[in-house]
C-alpha atoms as a PDB file:
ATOM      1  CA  UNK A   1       0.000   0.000   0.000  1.00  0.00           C
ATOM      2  CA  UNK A   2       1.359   3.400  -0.764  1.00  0.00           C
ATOM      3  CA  UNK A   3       0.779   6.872   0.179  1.00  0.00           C
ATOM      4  CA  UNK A   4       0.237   9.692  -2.144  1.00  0.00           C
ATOM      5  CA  UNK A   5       1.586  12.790  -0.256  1.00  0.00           C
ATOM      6  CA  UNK A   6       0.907  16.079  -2.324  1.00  0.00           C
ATOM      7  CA  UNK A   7       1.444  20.010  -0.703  1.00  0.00           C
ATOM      8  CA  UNK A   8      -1.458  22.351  -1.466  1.00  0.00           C
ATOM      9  CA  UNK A   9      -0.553  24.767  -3.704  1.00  0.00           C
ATOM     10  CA  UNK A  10      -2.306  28.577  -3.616  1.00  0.00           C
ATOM     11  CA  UNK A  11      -2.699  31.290  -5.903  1.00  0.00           C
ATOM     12  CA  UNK A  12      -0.223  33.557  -4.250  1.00  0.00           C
ATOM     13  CA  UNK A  13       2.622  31.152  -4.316  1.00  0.00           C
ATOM     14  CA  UNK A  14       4.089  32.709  -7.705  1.00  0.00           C
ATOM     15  CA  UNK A  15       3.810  36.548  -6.279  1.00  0.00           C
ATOM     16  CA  UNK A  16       6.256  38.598  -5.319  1.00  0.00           C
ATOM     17  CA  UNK A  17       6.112  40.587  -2.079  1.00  0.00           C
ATOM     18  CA  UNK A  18       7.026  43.933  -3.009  1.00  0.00           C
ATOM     19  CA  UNK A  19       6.485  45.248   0.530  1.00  0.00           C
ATOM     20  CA  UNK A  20       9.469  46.784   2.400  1.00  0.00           C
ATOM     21  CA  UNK A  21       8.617  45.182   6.190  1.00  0.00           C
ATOM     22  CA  UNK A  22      10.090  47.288   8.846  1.00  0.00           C
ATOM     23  CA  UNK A  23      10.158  46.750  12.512  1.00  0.00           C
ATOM     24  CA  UNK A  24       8.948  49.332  15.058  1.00  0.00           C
ATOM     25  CA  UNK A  25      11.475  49.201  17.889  1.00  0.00           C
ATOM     26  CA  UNK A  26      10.459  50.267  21.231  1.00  0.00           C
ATOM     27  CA  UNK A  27       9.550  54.177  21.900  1.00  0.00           C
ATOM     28  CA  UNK A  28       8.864  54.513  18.239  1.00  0.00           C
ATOM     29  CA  UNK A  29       6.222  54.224  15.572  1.00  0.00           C
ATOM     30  CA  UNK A  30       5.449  53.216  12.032  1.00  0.00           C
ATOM     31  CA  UNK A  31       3.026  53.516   9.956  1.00  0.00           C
ATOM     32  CA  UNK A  32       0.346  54.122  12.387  1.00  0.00           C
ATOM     33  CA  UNK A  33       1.273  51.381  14.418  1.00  0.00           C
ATOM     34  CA  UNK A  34       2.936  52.394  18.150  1.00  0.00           C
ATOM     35  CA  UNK A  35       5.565  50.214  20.469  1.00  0.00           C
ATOM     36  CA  UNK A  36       5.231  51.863  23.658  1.00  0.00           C
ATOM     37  CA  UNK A  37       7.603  49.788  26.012  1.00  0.00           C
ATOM     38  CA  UNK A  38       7.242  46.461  24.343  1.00  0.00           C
ATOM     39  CA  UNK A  39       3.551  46.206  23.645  1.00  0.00           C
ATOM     40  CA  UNK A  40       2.091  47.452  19.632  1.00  0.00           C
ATOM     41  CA  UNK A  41      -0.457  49.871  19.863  1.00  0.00           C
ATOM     42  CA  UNK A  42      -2.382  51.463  16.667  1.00  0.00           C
ATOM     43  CA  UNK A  43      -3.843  54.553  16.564  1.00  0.00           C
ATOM     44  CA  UNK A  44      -3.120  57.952  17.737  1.00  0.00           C
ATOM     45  CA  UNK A  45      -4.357  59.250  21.349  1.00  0.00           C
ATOM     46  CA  UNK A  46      -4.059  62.408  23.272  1.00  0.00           C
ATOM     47  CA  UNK A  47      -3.215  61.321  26.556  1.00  0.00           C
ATOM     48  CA  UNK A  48      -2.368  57.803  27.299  1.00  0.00           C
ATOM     49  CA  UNK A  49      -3.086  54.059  25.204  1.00  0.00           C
ATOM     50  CA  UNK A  50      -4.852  51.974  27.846  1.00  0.00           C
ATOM     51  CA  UNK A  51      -4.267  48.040  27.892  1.00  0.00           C
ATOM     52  CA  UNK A  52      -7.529  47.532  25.437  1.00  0.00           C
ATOM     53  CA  UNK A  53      -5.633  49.421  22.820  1.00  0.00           C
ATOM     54  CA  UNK A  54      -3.016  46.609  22.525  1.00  0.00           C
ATOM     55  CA  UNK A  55      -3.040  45.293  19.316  1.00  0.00           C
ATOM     56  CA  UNK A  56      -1.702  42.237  21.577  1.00  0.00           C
ATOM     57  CA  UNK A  57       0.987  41.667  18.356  1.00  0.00           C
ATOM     58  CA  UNK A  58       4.487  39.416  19.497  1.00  0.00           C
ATOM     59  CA  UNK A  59       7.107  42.416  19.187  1.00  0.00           C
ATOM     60  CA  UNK A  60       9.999  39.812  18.343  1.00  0.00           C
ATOM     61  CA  UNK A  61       8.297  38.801  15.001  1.00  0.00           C
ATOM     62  CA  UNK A  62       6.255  42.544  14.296  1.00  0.00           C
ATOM     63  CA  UNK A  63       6.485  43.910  11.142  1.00  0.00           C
ATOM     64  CA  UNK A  64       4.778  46.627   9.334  1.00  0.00           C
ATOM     65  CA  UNK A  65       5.284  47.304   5.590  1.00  0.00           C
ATOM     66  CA  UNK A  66       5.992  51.190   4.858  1.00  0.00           C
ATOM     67  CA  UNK A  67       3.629  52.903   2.634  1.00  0.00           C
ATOM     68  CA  UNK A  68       0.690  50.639   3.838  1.00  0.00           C
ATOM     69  CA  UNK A  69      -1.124  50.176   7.065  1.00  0.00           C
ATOM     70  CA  UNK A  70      -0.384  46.027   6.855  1.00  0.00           C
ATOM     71  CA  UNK A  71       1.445  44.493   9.622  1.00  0.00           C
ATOM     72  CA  UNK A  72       1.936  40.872  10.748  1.00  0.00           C
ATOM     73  CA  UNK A  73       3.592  39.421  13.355  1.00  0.00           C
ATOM     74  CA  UNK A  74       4.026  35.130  13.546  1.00  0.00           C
ATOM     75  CA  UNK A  75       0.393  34.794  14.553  1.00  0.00           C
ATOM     76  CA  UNK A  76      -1.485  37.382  12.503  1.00  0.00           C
ATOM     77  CA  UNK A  77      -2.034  39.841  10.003  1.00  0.00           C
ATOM     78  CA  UNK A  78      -2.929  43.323  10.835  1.00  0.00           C
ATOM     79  CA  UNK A  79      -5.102  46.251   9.159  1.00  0.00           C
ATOM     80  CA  UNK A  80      -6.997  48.684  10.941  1.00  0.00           C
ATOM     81  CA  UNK A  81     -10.716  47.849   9.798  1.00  0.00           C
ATOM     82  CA  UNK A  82     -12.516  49.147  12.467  1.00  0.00           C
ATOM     83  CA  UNK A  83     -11.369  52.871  13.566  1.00  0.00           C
ATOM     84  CA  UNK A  84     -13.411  54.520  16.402  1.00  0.00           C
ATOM     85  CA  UNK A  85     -12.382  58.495  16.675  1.00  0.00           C
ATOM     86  CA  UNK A  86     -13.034  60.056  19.961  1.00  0.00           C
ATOM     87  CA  UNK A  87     -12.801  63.461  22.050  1.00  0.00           C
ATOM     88  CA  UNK A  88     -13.342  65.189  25.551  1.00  0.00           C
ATOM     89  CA  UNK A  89     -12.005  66.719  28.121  1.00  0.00           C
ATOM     90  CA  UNK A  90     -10.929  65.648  31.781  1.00  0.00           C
ATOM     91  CA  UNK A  91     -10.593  66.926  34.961  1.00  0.00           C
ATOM     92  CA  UNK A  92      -6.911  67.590  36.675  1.00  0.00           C
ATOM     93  CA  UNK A  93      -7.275  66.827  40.287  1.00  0.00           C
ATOM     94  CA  UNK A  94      -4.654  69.019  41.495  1.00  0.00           C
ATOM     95  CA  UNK A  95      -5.525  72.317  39.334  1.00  0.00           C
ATOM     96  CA  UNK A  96      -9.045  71.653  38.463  1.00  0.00           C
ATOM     97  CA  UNK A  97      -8.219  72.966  34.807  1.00  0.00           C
ATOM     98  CA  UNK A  98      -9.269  70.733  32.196  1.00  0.00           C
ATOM     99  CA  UNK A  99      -7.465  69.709  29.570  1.00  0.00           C
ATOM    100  CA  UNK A 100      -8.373  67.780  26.481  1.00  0.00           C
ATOM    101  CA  UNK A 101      -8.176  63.907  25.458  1.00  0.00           C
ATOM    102  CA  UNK A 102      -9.190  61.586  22.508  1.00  0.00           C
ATOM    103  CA  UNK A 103      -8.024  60.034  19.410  1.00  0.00           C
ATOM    104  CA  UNK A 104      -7.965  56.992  17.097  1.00  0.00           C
ATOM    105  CA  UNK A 105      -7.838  53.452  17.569  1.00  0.00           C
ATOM    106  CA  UNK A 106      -8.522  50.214  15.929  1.00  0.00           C
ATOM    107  CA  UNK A 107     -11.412  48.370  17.153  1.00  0.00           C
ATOM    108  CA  UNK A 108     -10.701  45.399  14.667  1.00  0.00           C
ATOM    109  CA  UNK A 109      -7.752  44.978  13.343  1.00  0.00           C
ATOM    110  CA  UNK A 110      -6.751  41.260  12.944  1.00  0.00           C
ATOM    111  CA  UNK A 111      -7.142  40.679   8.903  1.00  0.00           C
ATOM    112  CA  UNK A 112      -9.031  37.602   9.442  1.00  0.00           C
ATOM    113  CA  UNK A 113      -8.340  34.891   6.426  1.00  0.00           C
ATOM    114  CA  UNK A 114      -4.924  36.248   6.168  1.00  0.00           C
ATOM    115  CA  UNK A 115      -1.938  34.229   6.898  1.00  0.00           C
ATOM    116  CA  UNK A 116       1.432  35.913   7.791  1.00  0.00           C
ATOM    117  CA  UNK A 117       3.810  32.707   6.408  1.00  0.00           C
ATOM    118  CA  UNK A 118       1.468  33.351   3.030  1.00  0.00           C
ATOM    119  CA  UNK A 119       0.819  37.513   3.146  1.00  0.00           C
ATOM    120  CA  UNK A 120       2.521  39.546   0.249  1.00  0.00           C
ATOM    121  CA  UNK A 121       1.744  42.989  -0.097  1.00  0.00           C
ATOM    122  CA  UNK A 122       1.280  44.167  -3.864  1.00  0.00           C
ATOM    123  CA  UNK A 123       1.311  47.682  -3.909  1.00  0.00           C
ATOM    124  CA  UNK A 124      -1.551  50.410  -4.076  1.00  0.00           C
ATOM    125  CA  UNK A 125      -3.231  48.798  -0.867  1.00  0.00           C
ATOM    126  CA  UNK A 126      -3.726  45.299  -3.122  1.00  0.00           C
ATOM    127  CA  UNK A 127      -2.430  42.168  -0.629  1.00  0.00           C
ATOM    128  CA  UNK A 128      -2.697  38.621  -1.239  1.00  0.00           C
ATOM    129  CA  UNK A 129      -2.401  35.447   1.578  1.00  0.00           C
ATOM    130  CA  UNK A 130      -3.552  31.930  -0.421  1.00  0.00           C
ATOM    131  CA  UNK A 131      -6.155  32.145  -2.348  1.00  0.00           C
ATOM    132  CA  UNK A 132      -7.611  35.395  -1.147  1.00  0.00           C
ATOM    133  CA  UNK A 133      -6.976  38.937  -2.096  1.00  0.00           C
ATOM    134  CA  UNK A 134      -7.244  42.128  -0.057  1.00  0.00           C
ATOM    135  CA  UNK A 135      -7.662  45.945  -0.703  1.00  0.00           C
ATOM    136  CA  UNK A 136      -6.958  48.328   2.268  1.00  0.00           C
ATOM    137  CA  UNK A 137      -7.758  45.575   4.178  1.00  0.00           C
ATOM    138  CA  UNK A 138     -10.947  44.295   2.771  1.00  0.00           C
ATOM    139  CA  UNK A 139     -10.944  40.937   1.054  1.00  0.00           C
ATOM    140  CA  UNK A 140     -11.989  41.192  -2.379  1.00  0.00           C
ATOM    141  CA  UNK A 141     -12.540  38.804  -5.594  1.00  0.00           C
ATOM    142  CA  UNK A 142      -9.482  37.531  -6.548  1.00  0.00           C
ATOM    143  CA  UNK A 143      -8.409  39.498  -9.644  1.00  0.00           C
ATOM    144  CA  UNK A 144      -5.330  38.214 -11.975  1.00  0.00           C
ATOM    145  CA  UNK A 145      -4.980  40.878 -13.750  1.00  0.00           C
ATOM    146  CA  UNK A 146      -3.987  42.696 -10.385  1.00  0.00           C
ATOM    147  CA  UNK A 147      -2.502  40.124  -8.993  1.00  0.00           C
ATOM    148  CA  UNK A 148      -0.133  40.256 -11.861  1.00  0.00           C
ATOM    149  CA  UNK A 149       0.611  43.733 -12.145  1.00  0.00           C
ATOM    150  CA  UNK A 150       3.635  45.346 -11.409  1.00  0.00           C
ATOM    151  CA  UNK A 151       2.151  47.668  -9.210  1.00  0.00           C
END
């Protein structure tokens, strides 16, 4: 009795990644994306990122790729989808002057379907990761004549 062993094969094997994937070393940012003492934040905030903002991302394996607002890390891909926009003000204590907070964060931003060993970004906000294809972050119909573009 023999086995027949054969490896899936997937529509983005035969891309090229033309994404330039960067690391965001601690204390600075890229891209949108924030490492404040370790831990990947997106967004922008007056004030301070609180624990919910964590994009929860492993900093040893985060990347993002310039001129896009893709990341991925060894577990996940990563596109703001989801952006909630906020304002007020708050109350010092000590002074009782008030003084203004808000900002942007990602509500969603794990690019479900999208797997980082597979992800290549295209160009022009076009990914692909197997047989799927993604445009700022939104999975679209697969299109060849994009995918085949030199973008």
């Amino acid at each position: 009795m023999s086995a027949l062993i054969s490896s899936c094969s997937y529509r983005s094997d035969n891309i090229s990644d033309k994404g330039e994937w960067v690391s965001v070393p601690v204390d600075s940012f890229a891209e949108g994306y924030n490492n404040i003492g370790g831990q990947i934040y997106w967004g922008y905030i007056v004030g301070d990122f609180t624990e919910e903002d964590n994009v929860g991302a492993d900093n040893e394996t985060f990347r993002v790729c310039k001129g896009s607002e893709y990341a991925k890390d060894k577990y996940h891909v990563y596109y703001p989808q989801v952006v909630i926009c906020y304002d007020g003000f708050k109350e010092d204590k000590e002074t009782g002057e008030y003084e203004g907070f808000g900002g942007e964060v990602a509500e969603k931003i794990i690019l479900r379907g999208a797997k980082p060993s597979q992800f290549k970004y295209i160009g022009n906000g076009y990914a692909v990761s197997g047989n799927k294809m993604f445009h700022d972050g939104e999975v679209i119909e697969w299109n060849d004549s994009i995918a085949n573009l030199n973008l």
